[in-house]
C-alpha atoms as a PDB file:
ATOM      1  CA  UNK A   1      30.260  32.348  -2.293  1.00  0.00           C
ATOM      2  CA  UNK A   2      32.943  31.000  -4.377  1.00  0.00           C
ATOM      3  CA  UNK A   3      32.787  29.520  -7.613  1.00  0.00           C
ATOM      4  CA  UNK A   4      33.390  26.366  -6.234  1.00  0.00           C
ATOM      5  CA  UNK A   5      30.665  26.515  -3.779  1.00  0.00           C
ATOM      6  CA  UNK A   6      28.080  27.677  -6.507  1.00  0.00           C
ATOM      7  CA  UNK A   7      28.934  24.862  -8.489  1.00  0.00           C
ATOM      8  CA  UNK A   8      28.674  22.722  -5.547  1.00  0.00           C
ATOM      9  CA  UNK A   9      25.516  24.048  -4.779  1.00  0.00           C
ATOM     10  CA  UNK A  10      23.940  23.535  -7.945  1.00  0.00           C
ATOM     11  CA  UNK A  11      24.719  20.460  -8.245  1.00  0.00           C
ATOM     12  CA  UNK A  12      22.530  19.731  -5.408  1.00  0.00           C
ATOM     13  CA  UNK A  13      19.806  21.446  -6.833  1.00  0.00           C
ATOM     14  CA  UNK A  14      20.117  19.186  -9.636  1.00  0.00           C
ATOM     15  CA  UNK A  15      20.566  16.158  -7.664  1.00  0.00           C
ATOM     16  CA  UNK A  16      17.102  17.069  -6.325  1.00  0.00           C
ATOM     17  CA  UNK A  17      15.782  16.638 -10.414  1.00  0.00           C
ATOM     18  CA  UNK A  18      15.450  20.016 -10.957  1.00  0.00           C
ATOM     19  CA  UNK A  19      16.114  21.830 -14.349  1.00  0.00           C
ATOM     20  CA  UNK A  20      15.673  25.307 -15.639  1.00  0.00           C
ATOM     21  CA  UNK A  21      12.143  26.206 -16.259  1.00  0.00           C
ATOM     22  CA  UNK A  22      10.615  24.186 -13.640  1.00  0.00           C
ATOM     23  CA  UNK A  23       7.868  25.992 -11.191  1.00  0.00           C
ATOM     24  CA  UNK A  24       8.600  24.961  -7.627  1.00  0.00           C
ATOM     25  CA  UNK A  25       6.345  25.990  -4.492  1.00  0.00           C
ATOM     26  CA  UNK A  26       7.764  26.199  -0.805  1.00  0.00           C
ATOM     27  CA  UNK A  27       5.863  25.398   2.136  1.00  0.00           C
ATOM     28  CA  UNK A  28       7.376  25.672   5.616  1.00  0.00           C
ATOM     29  CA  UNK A  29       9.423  28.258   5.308  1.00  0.00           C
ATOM     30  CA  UNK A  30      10.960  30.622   8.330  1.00  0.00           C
ATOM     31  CA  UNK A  31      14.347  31.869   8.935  1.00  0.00           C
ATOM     32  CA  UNK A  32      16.022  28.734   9.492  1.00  0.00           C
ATOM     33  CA  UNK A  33      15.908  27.491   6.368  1.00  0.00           C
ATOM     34  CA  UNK A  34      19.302  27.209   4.120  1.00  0.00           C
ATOM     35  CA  UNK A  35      18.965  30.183   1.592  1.00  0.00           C
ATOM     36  CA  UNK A  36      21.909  28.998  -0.309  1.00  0.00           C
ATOM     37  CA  UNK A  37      20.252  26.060  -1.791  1.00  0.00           C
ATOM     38  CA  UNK A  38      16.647  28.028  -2.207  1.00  0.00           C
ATOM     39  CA  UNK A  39      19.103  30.799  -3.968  1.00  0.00           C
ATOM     40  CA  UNK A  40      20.432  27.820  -6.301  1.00  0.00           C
ATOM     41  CA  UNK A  41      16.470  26.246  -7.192  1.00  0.00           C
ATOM     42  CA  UNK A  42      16.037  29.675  -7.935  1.00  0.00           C
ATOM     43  CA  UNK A  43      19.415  30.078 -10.253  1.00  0.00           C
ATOM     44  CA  UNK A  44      19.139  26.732 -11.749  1.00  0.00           C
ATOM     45  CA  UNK A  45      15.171  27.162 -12.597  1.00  0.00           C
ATOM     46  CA  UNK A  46      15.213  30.228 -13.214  1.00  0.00           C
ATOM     47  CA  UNK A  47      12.373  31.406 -11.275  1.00  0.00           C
ATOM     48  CA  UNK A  48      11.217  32.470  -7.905  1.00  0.00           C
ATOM     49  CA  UNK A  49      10.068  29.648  -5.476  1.00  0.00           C
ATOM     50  CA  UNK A  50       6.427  29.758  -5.267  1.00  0.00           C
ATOM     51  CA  UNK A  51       4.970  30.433  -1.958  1.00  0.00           C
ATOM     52  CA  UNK A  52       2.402  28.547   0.164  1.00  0.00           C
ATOM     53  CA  UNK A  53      -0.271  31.162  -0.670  1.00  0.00           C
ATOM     54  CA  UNK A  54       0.233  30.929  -4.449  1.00  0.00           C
ATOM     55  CA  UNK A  55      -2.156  28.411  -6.521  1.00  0.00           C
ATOM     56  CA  UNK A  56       0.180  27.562  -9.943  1.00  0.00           C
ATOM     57  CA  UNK A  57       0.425  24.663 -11.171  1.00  0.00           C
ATOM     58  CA  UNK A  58       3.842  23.494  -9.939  1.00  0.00           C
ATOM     59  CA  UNK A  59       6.719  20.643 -11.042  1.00  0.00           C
ATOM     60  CA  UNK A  60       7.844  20.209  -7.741  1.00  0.00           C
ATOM     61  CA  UNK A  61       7.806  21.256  -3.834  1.00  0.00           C
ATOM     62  CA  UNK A  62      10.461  21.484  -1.048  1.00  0.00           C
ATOM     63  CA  UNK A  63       8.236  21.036   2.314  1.00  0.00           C
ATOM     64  CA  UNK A  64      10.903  22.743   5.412  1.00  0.00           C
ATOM     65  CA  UNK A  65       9.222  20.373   7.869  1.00  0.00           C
ATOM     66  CA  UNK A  66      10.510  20.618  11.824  1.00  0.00           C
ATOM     67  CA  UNK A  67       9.570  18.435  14.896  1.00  0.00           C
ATOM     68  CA  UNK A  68       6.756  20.335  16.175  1.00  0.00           C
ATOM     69  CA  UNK A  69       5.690  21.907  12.709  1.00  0.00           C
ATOM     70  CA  UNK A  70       2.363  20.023  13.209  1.00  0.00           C
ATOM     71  CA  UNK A  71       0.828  17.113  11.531  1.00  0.00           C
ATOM     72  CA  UNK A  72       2.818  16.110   8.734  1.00  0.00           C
ATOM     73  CA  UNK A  73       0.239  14.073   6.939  1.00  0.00           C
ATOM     74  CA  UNK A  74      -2.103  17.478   6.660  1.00  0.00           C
ATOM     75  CA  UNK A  75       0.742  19.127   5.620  1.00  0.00           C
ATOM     76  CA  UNK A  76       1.752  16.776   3.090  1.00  0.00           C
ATOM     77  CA  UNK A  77      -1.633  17.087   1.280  1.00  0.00           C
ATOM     78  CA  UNK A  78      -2.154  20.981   0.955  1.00  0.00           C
ATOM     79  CA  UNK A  79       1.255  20.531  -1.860  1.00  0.00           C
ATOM     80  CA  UNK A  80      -0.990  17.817  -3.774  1.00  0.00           C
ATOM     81  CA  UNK A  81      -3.099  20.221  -4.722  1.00  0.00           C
ATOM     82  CA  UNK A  82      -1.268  22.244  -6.877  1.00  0.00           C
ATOM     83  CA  UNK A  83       1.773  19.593  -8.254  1.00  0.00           C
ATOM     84  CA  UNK A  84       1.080  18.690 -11.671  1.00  0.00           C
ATOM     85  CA  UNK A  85       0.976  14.607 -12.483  1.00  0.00           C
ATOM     86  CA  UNK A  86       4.471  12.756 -11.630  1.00  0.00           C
ATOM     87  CA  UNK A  87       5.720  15.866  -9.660  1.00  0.00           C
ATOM     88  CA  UNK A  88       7.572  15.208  -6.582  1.00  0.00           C
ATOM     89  CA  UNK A  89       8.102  16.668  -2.876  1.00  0.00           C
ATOM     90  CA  UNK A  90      11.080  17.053  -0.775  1.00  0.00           C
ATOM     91  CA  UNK A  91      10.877  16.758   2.599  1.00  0.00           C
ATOM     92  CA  UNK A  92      13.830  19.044   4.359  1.00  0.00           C
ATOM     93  CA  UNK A  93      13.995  18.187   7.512  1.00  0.00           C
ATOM     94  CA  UNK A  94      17.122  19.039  10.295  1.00  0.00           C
ATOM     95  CA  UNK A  95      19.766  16.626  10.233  1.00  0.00           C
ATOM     96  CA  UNK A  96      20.205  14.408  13.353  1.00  0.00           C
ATOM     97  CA  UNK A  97      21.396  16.363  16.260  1.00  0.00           C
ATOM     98  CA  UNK A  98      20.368  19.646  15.250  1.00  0.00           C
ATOM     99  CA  UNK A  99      17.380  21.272  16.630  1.00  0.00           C
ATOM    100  CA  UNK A 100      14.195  20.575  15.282  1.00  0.00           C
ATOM    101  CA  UNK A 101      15.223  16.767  13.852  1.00  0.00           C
ATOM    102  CA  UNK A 102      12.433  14.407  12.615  1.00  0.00           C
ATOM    103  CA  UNK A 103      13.358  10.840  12.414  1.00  0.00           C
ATOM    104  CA  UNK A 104      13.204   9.657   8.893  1.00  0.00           C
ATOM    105  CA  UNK A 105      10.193   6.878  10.544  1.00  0.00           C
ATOM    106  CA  UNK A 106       8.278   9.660  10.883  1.00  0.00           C
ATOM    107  CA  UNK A 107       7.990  10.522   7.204  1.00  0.00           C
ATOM    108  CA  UNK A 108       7.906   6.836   6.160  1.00  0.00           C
ATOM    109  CA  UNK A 109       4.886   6.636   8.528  1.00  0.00           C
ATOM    110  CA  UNK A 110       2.913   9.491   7.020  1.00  0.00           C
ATOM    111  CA  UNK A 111       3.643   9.266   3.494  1.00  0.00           C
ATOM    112  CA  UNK A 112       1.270   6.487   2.499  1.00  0.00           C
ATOM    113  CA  UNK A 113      -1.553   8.179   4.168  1.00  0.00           C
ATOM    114  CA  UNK A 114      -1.149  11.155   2.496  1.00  0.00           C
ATOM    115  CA  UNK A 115      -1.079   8.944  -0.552  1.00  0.00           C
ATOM    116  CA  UNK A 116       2.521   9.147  -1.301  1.00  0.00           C
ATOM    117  CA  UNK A 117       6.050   6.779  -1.477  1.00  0.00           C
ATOM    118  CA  UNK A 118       9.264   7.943  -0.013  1.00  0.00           C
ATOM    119  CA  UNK A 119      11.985   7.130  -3.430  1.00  0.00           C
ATOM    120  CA  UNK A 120      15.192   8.204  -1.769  1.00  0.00           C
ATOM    121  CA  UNK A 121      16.982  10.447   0.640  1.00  0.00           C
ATOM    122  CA  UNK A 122      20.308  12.986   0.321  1.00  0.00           C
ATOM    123  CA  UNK A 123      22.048  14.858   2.840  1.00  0.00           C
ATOM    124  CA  UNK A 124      21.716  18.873   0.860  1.00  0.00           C
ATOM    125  CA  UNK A 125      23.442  20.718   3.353  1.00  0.00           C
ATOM    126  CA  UNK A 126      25.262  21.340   6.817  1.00  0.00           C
ATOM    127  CA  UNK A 127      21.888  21.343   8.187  1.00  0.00           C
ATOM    128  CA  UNK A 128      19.259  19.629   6.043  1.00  0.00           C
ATOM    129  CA  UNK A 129      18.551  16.425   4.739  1.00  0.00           C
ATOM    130  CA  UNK A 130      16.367  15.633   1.842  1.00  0.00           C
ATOM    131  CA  UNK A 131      13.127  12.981   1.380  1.00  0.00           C
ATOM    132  CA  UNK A 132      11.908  12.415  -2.069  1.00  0.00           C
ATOM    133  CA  UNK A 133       8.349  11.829  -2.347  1.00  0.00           C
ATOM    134  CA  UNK A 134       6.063  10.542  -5.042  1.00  0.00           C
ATOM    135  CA  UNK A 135       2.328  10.415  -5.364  1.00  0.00           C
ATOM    136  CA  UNK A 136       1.516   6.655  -5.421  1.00  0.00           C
ATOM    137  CA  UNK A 137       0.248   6.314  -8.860  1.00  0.00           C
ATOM    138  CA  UNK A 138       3.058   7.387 -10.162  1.00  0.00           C
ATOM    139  CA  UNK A 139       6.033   5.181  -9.103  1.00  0.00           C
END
């Protein structure tokens, strides 16, 4: 990767709020996901992504969510349990016309059950766009 492209890459990683020494957990993860922007969370915060198994007390989550994944409202509650207060969760999800797309209705739809507010959206790659979500209480 160029210079460029790192740069360009962290920048996203930024424009998703975080910073170095935050503690981020992944859920949905599998071998489509983009490992250029997990490698730049990673760079920029200077730690390893959390897993789905792990139980720290995290600053943020990146949910890789997929038509067919399941139910998104269950899945949006298991990162709730380990996101400190006022930590957020992006939703990836496969931009239009690539395999695996969710509508962005579809997370607008389960957010409030699962007790959360969709803030804002960003295209983060080729392949992925981005859904910020908040826990109610804290807008």
């Amino acid at each position: 990767m160029s210079e460029a492209d790192a740069a360009t890459s962290v920048n996203v990683a930024e424009k998703l709020g975080f910073k170095t020494g935050d503690l981020i957990q992944e859920f949905g993860y599998d071998d489509d996901v983009d490992f250029d922007l997990r490698d730049d969370v990673e760079d920029l915060t200077g730690s390893e992504l959390f897993d789905e198994d792990d139980h720290e007390v995290v600053d943020a989550a990146i949910l890789w969510w997929r038509a067919g994944d399941g139910d998104l409202v269950d899945t949006l509650v298991d990162p709730l349990t380990t996101l400190t207060e006022g930590g957020v969760i992006w939703v990836l999800t496969p931009k239009s016309g690539r395999p695996g797309y969710v509508s962005p209705a579809d997370i607008q739809d389960a957010a409030p059950t699962a007790g959360l507010h969709v803030t804002t959206s960003a295209g983060v790659s080729r392949d992925w766009s981005a859904t910020r979500l908040v826990s109610r209480k804290n807008k």
